[in-house]
PDB file of N, CA and C in Angstrom:
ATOM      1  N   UNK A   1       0.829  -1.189   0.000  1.00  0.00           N
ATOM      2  CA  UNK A   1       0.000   0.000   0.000  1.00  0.00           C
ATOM      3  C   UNK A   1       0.870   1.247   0.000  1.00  0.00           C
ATOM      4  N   UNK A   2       0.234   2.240  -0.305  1.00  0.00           N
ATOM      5  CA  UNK A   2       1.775   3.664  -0.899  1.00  0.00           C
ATOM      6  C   UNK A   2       1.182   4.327   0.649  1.00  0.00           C
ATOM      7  N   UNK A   3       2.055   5.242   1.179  1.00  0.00           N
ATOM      8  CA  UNK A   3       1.736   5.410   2.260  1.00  0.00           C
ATOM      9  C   UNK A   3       2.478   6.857   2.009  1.00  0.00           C
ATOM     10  N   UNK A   4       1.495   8.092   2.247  1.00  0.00           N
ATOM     11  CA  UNK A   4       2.032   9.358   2.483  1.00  0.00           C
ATOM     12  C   UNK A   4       3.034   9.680   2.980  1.00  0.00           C
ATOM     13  N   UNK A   5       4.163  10.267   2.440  1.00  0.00           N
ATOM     14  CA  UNK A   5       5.069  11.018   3.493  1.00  0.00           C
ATOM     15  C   UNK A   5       5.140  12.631   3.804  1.00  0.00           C
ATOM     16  N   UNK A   6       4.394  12.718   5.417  1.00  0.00           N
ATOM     17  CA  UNK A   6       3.932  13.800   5.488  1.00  0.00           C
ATOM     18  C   UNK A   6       5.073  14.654   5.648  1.00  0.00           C
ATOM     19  N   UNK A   7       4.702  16.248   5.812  1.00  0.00           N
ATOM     20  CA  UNK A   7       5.716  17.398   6.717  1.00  0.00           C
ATOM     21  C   UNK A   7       5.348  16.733   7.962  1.00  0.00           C
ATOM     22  N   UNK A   8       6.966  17.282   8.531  1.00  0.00           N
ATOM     23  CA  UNK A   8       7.289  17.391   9.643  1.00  0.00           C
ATOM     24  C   UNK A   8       6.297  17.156  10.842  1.00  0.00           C
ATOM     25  N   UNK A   9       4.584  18.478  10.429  1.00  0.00           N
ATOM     26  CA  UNK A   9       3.598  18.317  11.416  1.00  0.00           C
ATOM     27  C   UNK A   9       2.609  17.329  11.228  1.00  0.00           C
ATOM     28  N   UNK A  10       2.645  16.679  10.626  1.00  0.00           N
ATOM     29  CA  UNK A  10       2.007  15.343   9.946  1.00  0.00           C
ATOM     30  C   UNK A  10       0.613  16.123   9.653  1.00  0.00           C
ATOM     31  N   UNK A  11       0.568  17.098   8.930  1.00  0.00           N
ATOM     32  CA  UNK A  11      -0.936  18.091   8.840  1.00  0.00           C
ATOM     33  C   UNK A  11      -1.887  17.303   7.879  1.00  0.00           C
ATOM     34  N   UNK A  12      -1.536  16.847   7.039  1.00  0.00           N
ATOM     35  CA  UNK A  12      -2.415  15.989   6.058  1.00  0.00           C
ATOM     36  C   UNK A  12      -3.315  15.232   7.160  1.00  0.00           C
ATOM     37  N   UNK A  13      -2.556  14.398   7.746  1.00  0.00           N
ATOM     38  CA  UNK A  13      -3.420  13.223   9.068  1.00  0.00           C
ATOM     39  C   UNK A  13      -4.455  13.665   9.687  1.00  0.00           C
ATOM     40  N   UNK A  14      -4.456  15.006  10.313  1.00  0.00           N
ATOM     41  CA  UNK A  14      -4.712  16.367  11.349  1.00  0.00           C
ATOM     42  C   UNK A  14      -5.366  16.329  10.592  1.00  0.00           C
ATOM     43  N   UNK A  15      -5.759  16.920   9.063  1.00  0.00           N
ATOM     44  CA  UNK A  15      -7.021  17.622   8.529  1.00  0.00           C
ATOM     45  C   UNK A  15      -7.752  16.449   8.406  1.00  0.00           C
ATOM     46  N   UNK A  16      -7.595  15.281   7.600  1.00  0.00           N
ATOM     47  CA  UNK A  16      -8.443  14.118   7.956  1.00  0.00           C
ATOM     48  C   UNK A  16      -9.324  14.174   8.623  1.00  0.00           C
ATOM     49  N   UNK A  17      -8.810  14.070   9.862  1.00  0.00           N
ATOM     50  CA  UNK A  17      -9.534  13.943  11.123  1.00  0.00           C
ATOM     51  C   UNK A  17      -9.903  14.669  11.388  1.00  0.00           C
ATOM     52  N   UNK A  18     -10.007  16.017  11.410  1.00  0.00           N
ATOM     53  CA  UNK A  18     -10.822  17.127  11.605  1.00  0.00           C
ATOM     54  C   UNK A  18     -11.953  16.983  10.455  1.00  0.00           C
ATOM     55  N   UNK A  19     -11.728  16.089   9.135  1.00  0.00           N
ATOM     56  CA  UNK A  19     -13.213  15.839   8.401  1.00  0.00           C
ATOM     57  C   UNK A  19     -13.823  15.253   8.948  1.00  0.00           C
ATOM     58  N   UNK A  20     -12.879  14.142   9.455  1.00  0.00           N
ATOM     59  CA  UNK A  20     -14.247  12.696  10.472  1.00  0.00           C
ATOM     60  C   UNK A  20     -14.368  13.347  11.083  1.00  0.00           C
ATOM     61  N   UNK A  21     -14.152  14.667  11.891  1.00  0.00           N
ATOM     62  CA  UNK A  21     -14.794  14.668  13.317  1.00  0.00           C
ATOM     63  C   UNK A  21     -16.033  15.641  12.757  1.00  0.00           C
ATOM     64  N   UNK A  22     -15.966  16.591  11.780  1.00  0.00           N
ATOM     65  CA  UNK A  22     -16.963  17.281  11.416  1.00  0.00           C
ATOM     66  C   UNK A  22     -17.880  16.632  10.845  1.00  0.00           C
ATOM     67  N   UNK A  23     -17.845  15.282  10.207  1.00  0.00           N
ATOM     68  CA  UNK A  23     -18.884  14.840   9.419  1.00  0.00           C
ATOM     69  C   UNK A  23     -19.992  14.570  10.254  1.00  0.00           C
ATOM     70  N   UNK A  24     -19.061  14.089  11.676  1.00  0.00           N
ATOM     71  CA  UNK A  24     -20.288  13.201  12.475  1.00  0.00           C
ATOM     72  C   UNK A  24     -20.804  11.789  12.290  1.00  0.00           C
ATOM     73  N   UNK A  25     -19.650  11.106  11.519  1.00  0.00           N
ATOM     74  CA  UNK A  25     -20.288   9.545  10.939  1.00  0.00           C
ATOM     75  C   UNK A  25     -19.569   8.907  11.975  1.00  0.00           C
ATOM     76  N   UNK A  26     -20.287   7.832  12.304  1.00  0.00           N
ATOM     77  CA  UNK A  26     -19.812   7.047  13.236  1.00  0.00           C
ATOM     78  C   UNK A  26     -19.036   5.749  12.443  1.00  0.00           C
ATOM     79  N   UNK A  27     -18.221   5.280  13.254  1.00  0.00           N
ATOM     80  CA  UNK A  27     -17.589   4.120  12.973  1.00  0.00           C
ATOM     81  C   UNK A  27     -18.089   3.205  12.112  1.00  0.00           C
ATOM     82  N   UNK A  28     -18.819   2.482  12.270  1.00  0.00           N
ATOM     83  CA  UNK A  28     -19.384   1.762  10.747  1.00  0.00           C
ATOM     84  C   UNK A  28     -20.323   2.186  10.100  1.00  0.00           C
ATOM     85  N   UNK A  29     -20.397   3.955   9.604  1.00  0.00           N
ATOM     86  CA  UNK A  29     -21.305   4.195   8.436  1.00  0.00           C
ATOM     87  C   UNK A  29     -20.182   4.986   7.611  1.00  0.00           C
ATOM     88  N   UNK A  30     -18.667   4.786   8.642  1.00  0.00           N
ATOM     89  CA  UNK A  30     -17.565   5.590   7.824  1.00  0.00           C
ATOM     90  C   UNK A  30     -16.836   3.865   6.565  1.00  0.00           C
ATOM     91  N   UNK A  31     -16.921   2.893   8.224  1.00  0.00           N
ATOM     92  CA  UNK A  31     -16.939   1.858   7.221  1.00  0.00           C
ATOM     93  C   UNK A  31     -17.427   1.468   5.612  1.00  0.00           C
ATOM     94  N   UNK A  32     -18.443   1.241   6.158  1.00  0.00           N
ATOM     95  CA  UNK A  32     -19.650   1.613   4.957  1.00  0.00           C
ATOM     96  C   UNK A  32     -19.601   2.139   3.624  1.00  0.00           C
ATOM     97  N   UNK A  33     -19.510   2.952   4.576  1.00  0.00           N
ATOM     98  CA  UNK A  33     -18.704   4.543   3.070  1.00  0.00           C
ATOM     99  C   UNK A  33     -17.944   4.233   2.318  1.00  0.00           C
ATOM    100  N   UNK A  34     -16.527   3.863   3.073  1.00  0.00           N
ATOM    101  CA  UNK A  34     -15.472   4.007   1.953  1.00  0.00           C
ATOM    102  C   UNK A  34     -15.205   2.288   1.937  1.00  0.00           C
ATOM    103  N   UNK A  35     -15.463   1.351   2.785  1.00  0.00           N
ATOM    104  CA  UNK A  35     -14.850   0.256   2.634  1.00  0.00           C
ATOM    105  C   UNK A  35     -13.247  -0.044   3.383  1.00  0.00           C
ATOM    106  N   UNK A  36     -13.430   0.831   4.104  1.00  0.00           N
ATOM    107  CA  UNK A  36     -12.028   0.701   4.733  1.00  0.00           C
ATOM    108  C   UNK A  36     -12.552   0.231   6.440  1.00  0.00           C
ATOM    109  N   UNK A  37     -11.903  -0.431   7.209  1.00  0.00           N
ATOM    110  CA  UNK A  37     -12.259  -1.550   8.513  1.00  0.00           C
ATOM    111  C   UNK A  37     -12.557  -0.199   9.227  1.00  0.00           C
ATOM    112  N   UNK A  38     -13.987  -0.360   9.653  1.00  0.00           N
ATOM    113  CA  UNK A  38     -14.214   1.081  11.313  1.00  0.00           C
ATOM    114  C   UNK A  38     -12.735   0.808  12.302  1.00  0.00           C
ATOM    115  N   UNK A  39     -11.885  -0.368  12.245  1.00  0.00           N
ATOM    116  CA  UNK A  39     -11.063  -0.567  13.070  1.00  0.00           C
ATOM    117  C   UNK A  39      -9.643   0.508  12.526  1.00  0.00           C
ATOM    118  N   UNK A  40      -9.442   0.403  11.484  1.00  0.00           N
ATOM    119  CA  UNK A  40      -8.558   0.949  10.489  1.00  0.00           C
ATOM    120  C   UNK A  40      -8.731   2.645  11.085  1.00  0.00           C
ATOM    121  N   UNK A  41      -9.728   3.102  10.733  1.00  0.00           N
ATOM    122  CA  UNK A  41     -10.557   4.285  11.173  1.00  0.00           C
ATOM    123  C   UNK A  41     -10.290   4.805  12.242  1.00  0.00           C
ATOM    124  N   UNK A  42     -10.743   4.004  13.293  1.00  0.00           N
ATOM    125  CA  UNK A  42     -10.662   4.319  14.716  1.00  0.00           C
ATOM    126  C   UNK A  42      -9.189   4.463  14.878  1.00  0.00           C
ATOM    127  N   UNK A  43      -7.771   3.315  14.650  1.00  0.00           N
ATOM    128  CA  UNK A  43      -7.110   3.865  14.661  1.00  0.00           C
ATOM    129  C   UNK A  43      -6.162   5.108  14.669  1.00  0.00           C
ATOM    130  N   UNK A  44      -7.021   5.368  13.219  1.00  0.00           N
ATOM    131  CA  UNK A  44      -5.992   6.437  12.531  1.00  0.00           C
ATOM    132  C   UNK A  44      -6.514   7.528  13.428  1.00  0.00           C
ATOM    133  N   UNK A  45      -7.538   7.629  13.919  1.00  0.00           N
ATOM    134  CA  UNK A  45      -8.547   9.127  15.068  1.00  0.00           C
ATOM    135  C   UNK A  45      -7.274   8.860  16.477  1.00  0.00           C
ATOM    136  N   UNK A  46      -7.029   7.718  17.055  1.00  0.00           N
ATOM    137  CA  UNK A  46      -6.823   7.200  18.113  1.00  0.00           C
ATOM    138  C   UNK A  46      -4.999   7.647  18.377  1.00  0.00           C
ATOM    139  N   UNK A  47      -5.476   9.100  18.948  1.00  0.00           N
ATOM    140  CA  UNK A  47      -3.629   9.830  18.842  1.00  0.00           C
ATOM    141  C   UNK A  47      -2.740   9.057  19.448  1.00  0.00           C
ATOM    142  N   UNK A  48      -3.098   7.863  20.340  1.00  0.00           N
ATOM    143  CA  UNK A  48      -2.081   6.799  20.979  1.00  0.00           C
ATOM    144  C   UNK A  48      -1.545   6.461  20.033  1.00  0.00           C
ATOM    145  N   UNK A  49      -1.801   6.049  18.812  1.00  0.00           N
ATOM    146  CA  UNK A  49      -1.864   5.140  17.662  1.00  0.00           C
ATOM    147  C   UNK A  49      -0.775   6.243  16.958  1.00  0.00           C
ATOM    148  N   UNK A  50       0.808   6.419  17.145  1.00  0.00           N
ATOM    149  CA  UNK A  50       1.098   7.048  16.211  1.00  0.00           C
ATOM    150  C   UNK A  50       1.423   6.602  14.764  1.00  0.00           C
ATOM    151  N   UNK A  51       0.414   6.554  13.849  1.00  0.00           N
ATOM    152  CA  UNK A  51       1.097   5.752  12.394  1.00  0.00           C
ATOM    153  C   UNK A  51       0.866   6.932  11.769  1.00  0.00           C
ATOM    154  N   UNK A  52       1.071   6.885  10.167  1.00  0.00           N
ATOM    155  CA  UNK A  52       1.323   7.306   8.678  1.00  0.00           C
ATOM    156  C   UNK A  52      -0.055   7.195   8.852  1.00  0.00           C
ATOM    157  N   UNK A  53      -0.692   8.008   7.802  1.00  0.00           N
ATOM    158  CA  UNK A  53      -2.288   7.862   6.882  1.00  0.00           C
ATOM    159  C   UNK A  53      -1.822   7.266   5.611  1.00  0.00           C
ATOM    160  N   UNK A  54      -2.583   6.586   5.512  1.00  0.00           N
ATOM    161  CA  UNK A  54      -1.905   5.912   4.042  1.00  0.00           C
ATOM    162  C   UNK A  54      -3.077   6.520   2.831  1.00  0.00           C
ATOM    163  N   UNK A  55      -2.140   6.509   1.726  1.00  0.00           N
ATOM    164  CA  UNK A  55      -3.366   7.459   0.013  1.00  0.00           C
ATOM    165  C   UNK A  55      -4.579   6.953   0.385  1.00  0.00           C
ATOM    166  N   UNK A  56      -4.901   5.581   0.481  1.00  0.00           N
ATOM    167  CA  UNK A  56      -6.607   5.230   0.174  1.00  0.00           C
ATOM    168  C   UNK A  56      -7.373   5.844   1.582  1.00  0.00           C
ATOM    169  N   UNK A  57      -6.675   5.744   2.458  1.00  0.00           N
ATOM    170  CA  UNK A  57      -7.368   6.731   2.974  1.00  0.00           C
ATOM    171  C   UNK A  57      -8.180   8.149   3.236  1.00  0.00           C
ATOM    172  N   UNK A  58      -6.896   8.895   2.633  1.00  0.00           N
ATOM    173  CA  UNK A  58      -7.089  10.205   2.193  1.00  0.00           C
ATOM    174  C   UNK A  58      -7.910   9.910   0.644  1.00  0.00           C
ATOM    175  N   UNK A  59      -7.668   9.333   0.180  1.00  0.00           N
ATOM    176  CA  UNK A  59      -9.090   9.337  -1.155  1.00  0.00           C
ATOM    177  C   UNK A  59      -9.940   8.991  -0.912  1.00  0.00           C
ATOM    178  N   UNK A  60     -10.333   7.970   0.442  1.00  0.00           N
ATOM    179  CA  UNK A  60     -11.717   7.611   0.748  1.00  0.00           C
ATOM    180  C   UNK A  60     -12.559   8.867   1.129  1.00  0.00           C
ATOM    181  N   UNK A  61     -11.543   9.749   1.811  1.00  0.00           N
ATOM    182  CA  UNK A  61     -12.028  10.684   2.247  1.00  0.00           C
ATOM    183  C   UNK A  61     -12.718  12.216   1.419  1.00  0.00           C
ATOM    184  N   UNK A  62     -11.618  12.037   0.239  1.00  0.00           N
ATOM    185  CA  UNK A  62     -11.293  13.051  -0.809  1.00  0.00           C
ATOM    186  C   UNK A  62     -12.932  12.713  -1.345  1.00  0.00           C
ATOM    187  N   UNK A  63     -13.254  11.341  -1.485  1.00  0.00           N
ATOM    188  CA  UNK A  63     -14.594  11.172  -2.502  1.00  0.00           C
ATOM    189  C   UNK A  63     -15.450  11.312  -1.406  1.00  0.00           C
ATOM    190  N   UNK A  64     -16.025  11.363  -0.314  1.00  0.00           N
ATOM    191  CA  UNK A  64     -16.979  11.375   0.490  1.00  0.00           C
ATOM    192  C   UNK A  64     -16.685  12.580   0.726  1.00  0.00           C
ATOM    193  N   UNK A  65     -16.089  13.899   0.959  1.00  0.00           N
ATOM    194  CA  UNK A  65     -15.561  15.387   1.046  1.00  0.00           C
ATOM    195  C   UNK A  65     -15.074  15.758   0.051  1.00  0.00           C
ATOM    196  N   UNK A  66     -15.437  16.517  -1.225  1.00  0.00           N
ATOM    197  CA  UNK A  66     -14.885  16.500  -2.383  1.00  0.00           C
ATOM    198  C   UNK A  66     -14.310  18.296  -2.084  1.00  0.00           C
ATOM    199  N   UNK A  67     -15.515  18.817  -1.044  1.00  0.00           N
ATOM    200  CA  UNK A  67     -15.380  20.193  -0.884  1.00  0.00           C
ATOM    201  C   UNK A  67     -13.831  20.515   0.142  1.00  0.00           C
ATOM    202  N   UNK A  68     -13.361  19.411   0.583  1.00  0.00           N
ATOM    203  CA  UNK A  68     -12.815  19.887   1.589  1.00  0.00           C
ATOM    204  C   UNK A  68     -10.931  19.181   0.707  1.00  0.00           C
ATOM    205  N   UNK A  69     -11.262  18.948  -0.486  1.00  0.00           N
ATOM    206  CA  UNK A  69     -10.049  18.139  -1.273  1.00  0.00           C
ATOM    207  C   UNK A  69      -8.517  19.395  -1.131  1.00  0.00           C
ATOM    208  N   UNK A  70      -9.030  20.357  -1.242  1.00  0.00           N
ATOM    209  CA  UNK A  70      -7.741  21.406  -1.362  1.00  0.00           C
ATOM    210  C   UNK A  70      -7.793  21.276  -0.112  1.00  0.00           C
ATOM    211  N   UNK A  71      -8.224  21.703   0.599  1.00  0.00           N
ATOM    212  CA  UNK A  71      -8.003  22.372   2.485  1.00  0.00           C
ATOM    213  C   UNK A  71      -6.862  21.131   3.009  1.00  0.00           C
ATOM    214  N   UNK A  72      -7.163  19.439   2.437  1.00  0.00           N
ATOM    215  CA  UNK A  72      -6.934  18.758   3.431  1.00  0.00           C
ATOM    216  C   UNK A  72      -5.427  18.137   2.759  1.00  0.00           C
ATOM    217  N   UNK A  73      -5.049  18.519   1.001  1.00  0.00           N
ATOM    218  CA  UNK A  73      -3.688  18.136   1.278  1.00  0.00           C
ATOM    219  C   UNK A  73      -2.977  19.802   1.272  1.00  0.00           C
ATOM    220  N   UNK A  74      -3.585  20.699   1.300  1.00  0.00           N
ATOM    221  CA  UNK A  74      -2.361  21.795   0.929  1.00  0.00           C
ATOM    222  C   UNK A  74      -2.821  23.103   2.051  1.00  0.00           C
ATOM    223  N   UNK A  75      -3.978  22.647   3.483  1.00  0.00           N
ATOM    224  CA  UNK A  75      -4.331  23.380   4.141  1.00  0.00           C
ATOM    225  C   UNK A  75      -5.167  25.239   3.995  1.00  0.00           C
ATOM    226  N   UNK A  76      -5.495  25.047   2.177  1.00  0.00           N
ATOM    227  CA  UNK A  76      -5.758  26.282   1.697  1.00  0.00           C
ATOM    228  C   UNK A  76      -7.431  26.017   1.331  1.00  0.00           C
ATOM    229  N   UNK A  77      -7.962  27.459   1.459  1.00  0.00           N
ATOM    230  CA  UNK A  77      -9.371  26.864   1.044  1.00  0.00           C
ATOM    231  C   UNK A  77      -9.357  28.391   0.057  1.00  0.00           C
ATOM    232  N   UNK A  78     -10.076  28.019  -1.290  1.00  0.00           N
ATOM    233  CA  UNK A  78     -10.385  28.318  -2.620  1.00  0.00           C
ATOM    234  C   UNK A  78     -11.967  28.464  -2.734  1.00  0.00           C
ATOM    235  N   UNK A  79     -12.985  29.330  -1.792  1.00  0.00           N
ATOM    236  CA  UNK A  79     -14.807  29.233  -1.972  1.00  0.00           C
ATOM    237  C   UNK A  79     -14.869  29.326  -3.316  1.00  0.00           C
ATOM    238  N   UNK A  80     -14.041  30.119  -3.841  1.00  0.00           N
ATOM    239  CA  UNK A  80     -14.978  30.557  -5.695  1.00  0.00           C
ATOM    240  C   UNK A  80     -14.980  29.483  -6.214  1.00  0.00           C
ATOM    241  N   UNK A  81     -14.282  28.238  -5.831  1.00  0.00           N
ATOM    242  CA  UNK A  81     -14.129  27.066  -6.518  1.00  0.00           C
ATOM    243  C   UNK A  81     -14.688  26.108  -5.711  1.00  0.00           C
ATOM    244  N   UNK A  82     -15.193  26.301  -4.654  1.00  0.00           N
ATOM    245  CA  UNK A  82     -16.302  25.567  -4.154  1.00  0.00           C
ATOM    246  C   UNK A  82     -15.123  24.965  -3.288  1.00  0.00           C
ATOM    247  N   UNK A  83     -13.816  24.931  -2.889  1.00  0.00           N
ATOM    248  CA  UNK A  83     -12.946  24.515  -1.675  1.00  0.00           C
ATOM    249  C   UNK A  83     -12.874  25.328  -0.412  1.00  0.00           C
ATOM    250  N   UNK A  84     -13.662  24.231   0.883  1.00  0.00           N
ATOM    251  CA  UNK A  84     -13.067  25.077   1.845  1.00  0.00           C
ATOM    252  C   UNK A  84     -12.841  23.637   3.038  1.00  0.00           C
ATOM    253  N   UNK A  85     -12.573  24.577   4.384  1.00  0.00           N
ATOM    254  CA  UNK A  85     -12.222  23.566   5.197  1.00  0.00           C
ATOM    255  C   UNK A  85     -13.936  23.354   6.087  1.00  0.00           C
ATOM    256  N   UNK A  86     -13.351  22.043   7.088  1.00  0.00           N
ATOM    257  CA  UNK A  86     -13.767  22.383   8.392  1.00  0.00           C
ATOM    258  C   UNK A  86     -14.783  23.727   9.091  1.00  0.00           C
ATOM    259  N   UNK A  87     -13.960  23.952   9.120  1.00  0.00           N
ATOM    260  CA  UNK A  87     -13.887  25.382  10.145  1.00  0.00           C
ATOM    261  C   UNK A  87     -14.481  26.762   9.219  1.00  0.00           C
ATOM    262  N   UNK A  88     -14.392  26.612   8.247  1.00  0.00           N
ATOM    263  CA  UNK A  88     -14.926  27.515   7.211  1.00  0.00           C
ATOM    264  C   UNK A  88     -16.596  27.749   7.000  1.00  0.00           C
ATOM    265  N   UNK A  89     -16.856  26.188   6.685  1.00  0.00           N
ATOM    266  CA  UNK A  89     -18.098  26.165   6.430  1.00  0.00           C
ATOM    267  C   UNK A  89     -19.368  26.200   7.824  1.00  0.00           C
ATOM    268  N   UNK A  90     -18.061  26.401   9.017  1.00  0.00           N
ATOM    269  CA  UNK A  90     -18.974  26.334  10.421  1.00  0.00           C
ATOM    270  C   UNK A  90     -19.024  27.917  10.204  1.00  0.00           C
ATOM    271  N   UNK A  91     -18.084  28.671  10.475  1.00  0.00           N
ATOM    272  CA  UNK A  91     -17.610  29.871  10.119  1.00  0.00           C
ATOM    273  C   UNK A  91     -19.346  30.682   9.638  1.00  0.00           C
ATOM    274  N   UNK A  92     -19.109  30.316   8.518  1.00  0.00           N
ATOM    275  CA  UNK A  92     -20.043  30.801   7.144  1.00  0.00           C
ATOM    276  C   UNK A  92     -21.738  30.290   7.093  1.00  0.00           C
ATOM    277  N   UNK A  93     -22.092  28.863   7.931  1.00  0.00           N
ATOM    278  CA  UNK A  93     -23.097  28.830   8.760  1.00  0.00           C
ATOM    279  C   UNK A  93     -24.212  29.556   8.940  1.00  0.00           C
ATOM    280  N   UNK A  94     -23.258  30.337  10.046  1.00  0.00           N
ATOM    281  CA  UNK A  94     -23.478  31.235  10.968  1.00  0.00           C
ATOM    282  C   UNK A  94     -24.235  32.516  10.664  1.00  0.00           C
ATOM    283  N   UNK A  95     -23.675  33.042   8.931  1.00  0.00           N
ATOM    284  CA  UNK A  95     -24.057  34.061   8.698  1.00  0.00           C
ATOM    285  C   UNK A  95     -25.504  34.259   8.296  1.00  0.00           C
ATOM    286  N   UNK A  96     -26.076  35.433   8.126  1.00  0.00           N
ATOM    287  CA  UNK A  96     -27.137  35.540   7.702  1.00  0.00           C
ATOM    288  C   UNK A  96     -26.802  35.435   5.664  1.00  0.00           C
ATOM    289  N   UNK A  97     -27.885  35.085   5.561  1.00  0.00           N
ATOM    290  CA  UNK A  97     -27.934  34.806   3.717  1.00  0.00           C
ATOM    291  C   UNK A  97     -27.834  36.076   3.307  1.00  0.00           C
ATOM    292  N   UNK A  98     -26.629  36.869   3.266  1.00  0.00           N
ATOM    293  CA  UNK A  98     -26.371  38.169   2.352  1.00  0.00           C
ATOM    294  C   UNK A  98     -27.110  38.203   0.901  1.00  0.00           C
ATOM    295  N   UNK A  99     -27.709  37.207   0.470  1.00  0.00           N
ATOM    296  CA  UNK A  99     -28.309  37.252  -0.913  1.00  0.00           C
ATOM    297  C   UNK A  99     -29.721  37.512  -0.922  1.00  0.00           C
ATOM    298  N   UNK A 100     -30.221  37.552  -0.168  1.00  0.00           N
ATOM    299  CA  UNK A 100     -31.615  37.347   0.397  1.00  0.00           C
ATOM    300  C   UNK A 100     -32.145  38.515  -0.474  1.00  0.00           C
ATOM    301  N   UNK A 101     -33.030  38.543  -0.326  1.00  0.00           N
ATOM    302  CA  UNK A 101     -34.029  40.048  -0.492  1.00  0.00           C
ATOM    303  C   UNK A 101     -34.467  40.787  -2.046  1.00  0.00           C
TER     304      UNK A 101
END
């Protein structure tokens, strides 16, 4: 299996997991999803667990989050192009619909 070699802060891993934690899917409907073991999963969340994220991971993720594909290998978010993170789209939520009226 090809296995990422991250920077230094292992940030690729980090944004991952900041998708699982925003999606809100639990352990076997992440299964489910991509076909990868809820055990596999839980791992990679489980910061005891220091390993690598390996590619199919991050593409399981890339196709179930297509919006969040820039943010999570290059930490940048692009809205005009429909890329953002996490934290963006909580962000933006929030606002009232500036288009309204």
């Amino acid at each position: 299996m090809d296995r990422v070699y991250l920077d230094q802060s292992g940030m690729i891993k980090e944004r991952v997991i900041a998708v699982l934690k925003h999606s809100g899917l639990k352990l076997p409907q992440l299964e489910e999803l991509t076909g990868i073991s809820r055990y596999t999963w839980s791992n990679l969340k489980n910061p005891a667990k220091a390993r690598e994220i390996k590619a199919e991971e991050i593409e399981a993720v890339v196709k179930l989050y297509p919006q969040f594909a820039l943010w999570i290998v290059s930490g940048n978010v692009h809205p005009d192009c429909g890329q953002t993170s996490p934290d963006y789209e909580a962000a933006h939520s929030n606002l009232p619909n500036q288009n309204a009226g």
